[in-house]
C-alpha atoms as a PDB file:
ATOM      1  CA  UNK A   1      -7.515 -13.462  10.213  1.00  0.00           C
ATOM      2  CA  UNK A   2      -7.333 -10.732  12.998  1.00  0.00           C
ATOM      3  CA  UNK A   3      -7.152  -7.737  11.443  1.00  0.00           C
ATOM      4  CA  UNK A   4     -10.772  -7.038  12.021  1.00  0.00           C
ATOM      5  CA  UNK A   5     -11.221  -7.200  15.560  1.00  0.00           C
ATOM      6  CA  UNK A   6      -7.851  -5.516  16.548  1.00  0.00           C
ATOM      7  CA  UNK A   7      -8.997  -2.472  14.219  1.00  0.00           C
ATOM      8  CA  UNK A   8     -12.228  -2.127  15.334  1.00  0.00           C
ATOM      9  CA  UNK A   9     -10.615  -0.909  18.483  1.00  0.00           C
ATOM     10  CA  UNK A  10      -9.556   2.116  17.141  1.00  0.00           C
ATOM     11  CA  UNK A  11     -13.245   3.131  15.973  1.00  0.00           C
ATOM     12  CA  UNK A  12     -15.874   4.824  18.253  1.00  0.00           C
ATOM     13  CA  UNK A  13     -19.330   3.520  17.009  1.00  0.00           C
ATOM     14  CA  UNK A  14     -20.062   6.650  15.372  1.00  0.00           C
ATOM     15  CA  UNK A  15     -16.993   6.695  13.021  1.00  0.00           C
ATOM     16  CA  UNK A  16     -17.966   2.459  12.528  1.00  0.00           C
ATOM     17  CA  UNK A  17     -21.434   4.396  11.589  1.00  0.00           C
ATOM     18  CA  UNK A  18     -20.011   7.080   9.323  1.00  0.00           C
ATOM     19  CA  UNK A  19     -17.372   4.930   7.339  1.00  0.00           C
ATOM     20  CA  UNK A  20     -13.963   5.173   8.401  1.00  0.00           C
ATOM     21  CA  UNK A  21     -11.674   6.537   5.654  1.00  0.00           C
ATOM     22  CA  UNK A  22      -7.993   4.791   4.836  1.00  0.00           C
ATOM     23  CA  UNK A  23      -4.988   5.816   2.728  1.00  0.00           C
ATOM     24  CA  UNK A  24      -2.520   3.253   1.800  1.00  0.00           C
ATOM     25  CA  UNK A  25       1.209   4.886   0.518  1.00  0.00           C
ATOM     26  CA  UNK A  26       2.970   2.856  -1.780  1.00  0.00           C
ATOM     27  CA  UNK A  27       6.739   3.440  -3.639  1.00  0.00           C
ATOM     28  CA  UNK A  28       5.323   4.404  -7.169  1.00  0.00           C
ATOM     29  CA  UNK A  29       6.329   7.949  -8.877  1.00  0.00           C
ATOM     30  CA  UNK A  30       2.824   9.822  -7.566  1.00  0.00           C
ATOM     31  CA  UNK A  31       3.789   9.409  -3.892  1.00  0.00           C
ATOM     32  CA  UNK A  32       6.673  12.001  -4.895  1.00  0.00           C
ATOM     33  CA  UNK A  33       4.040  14.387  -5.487  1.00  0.00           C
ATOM     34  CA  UNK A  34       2.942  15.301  -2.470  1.00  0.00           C
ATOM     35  CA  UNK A  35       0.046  17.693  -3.222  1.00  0.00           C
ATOM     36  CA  UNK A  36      -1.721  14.911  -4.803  1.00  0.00           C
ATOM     37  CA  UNK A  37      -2.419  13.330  -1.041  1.00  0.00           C
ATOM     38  CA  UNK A  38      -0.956  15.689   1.833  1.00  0.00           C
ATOM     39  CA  UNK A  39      -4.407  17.278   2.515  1.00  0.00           C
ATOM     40  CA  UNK A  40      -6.597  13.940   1.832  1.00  0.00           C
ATOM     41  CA  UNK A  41      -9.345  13.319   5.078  1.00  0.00           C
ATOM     42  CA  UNK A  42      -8.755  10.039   6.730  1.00  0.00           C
ATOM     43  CA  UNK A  43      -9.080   7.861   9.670  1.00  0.00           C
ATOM     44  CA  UNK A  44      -6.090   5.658   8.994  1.00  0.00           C
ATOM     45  CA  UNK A  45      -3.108   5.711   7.173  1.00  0.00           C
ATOM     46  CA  UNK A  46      -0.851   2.430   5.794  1.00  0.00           C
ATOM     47  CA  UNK A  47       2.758   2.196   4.816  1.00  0.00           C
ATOM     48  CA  UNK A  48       3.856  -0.577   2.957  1.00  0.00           C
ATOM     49  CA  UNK A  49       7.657  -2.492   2.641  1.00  0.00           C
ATOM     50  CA  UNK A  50      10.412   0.179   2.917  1.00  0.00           C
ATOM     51  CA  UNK A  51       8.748   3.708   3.091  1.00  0.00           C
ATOM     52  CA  UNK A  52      10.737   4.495   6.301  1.00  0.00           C
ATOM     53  CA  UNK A  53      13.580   5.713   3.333  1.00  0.00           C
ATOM     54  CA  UNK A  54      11.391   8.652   2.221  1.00  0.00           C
ATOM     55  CA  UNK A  55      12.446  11.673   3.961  1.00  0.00           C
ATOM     56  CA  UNK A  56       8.842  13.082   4.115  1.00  0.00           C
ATOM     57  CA  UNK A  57       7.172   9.659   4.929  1.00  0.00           C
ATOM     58  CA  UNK A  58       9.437   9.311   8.083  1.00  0.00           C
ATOM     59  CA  UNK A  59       7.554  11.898   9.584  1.00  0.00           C
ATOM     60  CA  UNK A  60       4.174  11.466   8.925  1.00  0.00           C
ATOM     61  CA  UNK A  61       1.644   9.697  11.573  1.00  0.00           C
ATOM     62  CA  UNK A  62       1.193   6.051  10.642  1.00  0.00           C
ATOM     63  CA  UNK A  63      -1.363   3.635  11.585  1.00  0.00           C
ATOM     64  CA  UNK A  64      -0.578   0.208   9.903  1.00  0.00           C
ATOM     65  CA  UNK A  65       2.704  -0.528   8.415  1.00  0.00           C
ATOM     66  CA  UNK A  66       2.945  -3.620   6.474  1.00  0.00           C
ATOM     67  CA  UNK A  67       6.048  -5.535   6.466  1.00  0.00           C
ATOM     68  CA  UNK A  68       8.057  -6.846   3.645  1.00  0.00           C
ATOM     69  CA  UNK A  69      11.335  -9.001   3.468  1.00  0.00           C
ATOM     70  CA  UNK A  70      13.140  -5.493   2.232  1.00  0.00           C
ATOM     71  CA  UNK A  71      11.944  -3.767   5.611  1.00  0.00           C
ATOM     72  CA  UNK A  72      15.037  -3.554   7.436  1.00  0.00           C
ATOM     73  CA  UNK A  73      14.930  -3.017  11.058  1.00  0.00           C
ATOM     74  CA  UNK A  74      17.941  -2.177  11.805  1.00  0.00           C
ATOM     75  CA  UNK A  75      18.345   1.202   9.506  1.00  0.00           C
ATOM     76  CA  UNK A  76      18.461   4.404  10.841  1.00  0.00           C
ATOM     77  CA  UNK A  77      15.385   5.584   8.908  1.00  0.00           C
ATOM     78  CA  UNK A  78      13.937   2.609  10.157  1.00  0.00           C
ATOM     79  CA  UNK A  79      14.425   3.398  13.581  1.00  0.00           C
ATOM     80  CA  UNK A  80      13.985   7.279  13.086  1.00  0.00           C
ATOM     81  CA  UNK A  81      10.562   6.392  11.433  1.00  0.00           C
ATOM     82  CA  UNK A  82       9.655   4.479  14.441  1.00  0.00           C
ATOM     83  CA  UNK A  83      10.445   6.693  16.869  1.00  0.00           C
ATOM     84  CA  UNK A  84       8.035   8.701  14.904  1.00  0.00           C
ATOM     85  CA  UNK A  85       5.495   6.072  15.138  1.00  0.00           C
ATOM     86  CA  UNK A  86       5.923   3.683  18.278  1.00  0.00           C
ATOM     87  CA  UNK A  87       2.423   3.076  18.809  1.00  0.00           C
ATOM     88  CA  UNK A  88       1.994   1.801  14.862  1.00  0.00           C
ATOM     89  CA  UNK A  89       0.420  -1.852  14.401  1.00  0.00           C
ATOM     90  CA  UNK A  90       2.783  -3.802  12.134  1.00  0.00           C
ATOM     91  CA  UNK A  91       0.904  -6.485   9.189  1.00  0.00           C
ATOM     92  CA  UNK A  92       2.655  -9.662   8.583  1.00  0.00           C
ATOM     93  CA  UNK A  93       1.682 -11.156   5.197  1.00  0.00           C
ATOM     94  CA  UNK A  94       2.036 -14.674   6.031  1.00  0.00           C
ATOM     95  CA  UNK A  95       2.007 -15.606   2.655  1.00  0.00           C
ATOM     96  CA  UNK A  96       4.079 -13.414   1.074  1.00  0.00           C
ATOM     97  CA  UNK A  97       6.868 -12.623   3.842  1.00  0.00           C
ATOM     98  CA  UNK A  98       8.585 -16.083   2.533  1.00  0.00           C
ATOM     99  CA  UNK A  99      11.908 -14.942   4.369  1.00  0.00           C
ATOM    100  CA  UNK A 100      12.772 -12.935   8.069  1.00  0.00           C
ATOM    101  CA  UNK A 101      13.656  -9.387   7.227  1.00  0.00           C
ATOM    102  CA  UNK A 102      16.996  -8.041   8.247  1.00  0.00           C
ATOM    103  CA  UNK A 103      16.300  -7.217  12.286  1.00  0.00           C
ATOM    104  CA  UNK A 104      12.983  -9.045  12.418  1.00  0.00           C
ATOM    105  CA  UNK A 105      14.044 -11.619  14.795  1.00  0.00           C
ATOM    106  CA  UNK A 106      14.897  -9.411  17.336  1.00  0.00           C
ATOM    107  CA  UNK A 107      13.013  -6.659  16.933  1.00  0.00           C
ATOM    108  CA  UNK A 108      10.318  -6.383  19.894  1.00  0.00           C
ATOM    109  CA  UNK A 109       7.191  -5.183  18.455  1.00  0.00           C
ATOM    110  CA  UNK A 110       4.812  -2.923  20.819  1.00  0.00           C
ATOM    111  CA  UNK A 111       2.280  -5.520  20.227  1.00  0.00           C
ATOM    112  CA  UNK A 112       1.871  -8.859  18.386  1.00  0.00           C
ATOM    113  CA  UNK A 113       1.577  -7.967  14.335  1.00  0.00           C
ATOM    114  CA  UNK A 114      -1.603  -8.323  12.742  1.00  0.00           C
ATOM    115  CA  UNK A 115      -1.468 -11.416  10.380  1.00  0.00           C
ATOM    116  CA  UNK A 116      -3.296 -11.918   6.706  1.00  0.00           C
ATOM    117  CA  UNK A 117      -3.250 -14.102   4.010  1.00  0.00           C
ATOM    118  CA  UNK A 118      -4.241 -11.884   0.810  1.00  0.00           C
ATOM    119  CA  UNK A 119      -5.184 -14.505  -1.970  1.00  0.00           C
ATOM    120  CA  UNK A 120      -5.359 -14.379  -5.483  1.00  0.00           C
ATOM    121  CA  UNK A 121      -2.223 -12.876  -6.257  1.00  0.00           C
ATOM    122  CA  UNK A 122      -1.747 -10.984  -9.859  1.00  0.00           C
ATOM    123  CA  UNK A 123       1.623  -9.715 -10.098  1.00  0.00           C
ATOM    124  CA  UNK A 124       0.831  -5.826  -9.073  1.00  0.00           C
ATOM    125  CA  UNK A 125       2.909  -6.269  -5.355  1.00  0.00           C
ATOM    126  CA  UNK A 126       2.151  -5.067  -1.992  1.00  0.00           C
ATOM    127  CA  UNK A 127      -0.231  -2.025  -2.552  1.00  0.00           C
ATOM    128  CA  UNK A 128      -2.534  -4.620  -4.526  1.00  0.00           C
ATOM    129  CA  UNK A 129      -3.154  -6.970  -1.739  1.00  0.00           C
ATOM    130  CA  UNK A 130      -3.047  -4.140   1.096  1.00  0.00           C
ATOM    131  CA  UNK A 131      -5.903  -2.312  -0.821  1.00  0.00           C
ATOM    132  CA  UNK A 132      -7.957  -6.054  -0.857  1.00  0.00           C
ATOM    133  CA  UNK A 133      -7.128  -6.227   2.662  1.00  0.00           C
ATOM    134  CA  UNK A 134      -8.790  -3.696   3.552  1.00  0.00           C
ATOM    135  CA  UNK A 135     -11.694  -4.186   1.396  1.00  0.00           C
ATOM    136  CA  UNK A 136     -12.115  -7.264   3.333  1.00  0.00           C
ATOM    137  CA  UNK A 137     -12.211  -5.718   6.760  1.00  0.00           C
ATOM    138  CA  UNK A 138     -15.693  -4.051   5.936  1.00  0.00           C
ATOM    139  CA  UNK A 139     -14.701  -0.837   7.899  1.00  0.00           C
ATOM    140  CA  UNK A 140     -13.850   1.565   5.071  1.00  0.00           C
ATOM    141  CA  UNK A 141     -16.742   4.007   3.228  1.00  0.00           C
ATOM    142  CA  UNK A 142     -13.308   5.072   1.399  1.00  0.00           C
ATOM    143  CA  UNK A 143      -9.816   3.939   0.359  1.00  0.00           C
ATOM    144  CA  UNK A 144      -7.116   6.545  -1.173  1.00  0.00           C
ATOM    145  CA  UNK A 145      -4.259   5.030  -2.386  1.00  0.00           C
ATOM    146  CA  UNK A 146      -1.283   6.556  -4.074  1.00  0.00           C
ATOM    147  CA  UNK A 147       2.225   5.205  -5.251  1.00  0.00           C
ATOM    148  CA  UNK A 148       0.173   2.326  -6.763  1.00  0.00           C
ATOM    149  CA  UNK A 149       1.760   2.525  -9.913  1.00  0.00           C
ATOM    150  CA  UNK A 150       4.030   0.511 -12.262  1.00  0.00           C
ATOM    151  CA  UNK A 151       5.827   1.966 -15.056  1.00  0.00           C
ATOM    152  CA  UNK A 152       5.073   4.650 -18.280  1.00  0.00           C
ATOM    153  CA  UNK A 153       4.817   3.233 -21.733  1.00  0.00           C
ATOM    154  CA  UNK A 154       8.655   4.310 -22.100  1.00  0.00           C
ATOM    155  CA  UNK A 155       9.703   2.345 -19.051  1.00  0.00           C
ATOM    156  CA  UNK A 156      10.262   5.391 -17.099  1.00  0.00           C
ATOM    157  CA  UNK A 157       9.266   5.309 -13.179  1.00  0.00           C
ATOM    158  CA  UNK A 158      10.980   7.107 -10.633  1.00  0.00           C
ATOM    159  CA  UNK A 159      10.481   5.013  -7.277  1.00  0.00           C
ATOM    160  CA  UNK A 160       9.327   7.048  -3.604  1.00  0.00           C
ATOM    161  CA  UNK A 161      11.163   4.893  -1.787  1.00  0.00           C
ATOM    162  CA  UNK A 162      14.366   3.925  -3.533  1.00  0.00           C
ATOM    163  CA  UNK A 163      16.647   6.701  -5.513  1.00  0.00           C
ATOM    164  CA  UNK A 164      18.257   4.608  -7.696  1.00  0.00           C
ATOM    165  CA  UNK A 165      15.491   3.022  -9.276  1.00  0.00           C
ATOM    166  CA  UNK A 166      13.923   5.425 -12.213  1.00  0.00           C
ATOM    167  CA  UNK A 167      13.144   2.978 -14.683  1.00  0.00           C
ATOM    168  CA  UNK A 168      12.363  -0.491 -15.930  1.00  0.00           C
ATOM    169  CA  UNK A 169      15.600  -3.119 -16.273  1.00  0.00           C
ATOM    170  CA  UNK A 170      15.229  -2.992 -19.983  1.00  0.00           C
ATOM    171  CA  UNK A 171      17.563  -6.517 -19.982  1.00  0.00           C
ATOM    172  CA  UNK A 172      14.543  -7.594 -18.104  1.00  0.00           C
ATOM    173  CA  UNK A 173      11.988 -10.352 -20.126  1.00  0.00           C
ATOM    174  CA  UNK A 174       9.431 -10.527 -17.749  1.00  0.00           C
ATOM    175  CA  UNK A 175       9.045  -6.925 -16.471  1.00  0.00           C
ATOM    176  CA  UNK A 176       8.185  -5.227 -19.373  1.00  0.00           C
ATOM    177  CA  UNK A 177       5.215  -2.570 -19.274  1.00  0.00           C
ATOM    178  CA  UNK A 178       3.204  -4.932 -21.333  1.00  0.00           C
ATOM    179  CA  UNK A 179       3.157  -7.624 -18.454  1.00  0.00           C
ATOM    180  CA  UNK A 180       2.902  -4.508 -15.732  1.00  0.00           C
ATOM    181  CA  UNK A 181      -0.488  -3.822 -17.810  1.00  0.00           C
ATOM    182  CA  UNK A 182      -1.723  -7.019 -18.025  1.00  0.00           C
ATOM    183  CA  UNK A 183      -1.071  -7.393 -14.100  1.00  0.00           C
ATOM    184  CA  UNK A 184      -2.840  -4.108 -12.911  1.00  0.00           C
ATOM    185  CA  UNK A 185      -5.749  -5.065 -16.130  1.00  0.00           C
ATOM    186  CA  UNK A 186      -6.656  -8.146 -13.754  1.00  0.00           C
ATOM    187  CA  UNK A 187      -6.160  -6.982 -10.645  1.00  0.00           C
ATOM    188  CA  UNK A 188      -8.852  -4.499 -12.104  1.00  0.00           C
ATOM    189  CA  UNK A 189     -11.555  -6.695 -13.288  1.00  0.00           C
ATOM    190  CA  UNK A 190     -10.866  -8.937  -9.921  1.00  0.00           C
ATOM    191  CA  UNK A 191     -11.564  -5.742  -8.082  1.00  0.00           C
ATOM    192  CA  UNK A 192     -14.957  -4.700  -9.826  1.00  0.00           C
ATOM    193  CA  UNK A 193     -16.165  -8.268  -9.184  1.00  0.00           C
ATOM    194  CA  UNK A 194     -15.976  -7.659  -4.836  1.00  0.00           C
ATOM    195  CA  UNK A 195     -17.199  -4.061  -5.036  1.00  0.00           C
ATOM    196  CA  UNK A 196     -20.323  -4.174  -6.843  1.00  0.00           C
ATOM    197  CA  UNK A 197     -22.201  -4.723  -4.096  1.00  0.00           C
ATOM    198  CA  UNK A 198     -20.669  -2.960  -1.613  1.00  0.00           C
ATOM    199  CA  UNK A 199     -20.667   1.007  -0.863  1.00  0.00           C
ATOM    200  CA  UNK A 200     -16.825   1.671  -1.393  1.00  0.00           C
ATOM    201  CA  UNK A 201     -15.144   4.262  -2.484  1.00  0.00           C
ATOM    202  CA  UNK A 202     -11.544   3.537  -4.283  1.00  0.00           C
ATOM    203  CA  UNK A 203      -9.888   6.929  -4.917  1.00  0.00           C
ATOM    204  CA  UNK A 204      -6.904   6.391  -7.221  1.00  0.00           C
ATOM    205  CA  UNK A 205      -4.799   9.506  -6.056  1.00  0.00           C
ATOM    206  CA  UNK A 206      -2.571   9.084  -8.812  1.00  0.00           C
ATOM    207  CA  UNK A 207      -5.036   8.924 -11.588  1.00  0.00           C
ATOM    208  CA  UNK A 208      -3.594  10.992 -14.847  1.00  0.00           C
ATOM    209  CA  UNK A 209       0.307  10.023 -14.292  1.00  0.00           C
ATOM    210  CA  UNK A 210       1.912   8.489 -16.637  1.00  0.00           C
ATOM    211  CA  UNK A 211       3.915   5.750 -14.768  1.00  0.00           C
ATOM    212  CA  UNK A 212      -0.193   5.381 -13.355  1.00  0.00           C
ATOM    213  CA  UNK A 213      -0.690   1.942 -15.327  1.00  0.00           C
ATOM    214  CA  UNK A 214      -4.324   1.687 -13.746  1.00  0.00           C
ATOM    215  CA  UNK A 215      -5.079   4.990 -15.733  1.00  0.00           C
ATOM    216  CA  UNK A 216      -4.361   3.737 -18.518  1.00  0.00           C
ATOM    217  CA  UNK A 217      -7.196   0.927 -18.082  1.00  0.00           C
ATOM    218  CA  UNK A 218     -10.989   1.696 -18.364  1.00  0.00           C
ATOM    219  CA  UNK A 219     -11.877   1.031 -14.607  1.00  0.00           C
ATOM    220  CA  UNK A 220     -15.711   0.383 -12.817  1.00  0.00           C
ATOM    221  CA  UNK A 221     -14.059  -0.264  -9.439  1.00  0.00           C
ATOM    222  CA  UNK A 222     -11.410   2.622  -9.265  1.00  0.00           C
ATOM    223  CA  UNK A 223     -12.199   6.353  -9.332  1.00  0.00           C
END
């Protein structure tokens, strides 16, 4: 994996010293909210799959921006977002991007992406294995995340990135909240088993909502 070497160039020794601080957006309900992470400190911030189709996201300074096979390449948020952003390092999950995204193939990227392979996997999608990615790098004093949610215990769930989803499929067997909780309660207790010994922060930014499954679970690892 190259992720660490191609980010420590971004670092001066002193900020490698301090503890860099990340935030990682994801598509849950809290990202809507935008008091709840606007004014956060950090070094570095990470958009994930199709966050390009958020009005306010589009204009925001982006570091990392990791790829999914619903990034499309060839919208015009896409392409407004990156105009935005055209010095932003793209992430390639090698293990999860199982098919070319619309554009991908032709799309010429500023520089090579930054591969990883993310491993276990527990159900909780892309904000779950770009929070362990960055765990692994060893760069971060603190991680703020938000839009790392799921559903609320009524199925409700109004996605950041995509209008026309706003709740669970209730014809659906296997996404129920129920399996969501489940999910996010290993992901959880996988968590608190890397972090004990390290000196991490994990700031849940959307701690208290109610589409916030990991609120809902007595956490060590997540504050």
């Amino acid at each position: 994996m190259n992720n660490g070497s191609l980010m420590l160039q971004k670092y001066s020794i002193k900020n490698l010293l301090l503890g860099a601080k990340a935030l990682i957006i994801g598509g849950g309900p809290t990202t809507l909210e935008l008091d709840r992470w606007t004014d956060v400190e950090k070094d570095v911030t990470v958009l994930t799959s199709t966050a390009y189709l958020n009005s306010h996201l589009q204009t925001i300074q982006t570091d990392y921006f990791i790829i999914s096979t619903q990034t499309d390449f060839t919208s015009e948020e896409f392409k407004k977002w990156y105009n935005n952003n055209p010095n932003c390092k793209f992430v390639i999950e090698s293990n999860h991007l199982w098919k070319a995204p619309n554009g991908f193939n032709n799309f010429i990227f500023n520089s090579d992406p930054i591969r990883i392979n993310i491993t276990p996997e527990f159900g909780v999608g892309i904000m779950g294995r770009a929070i362990m990615w960055l765990i692994e790098t060893n760069l971060y004093s603190t991680i703020y995340f938000v839009g790392f949610d799921g559903y609320a215990k009524d199925g409700s769930g109004q996605h950041a990135f995509h209008k026309h989803i706003k709740e669970l499929n209730r014809q659906a067997s296997i996404n129920t909240y129920s399996k969501y909780l489940d999910n996010f309660t290993k992901f959880n207790s996988h968590i608190e088993s890397i972090v004990k010994e390290k000196d991490i922060s994990l700031v849940n930014l959307g701690k208290g909502h109610p589409s916030n499954i990991l609120s809902h679970i007595e956490s060590k690892a997540f504050v």
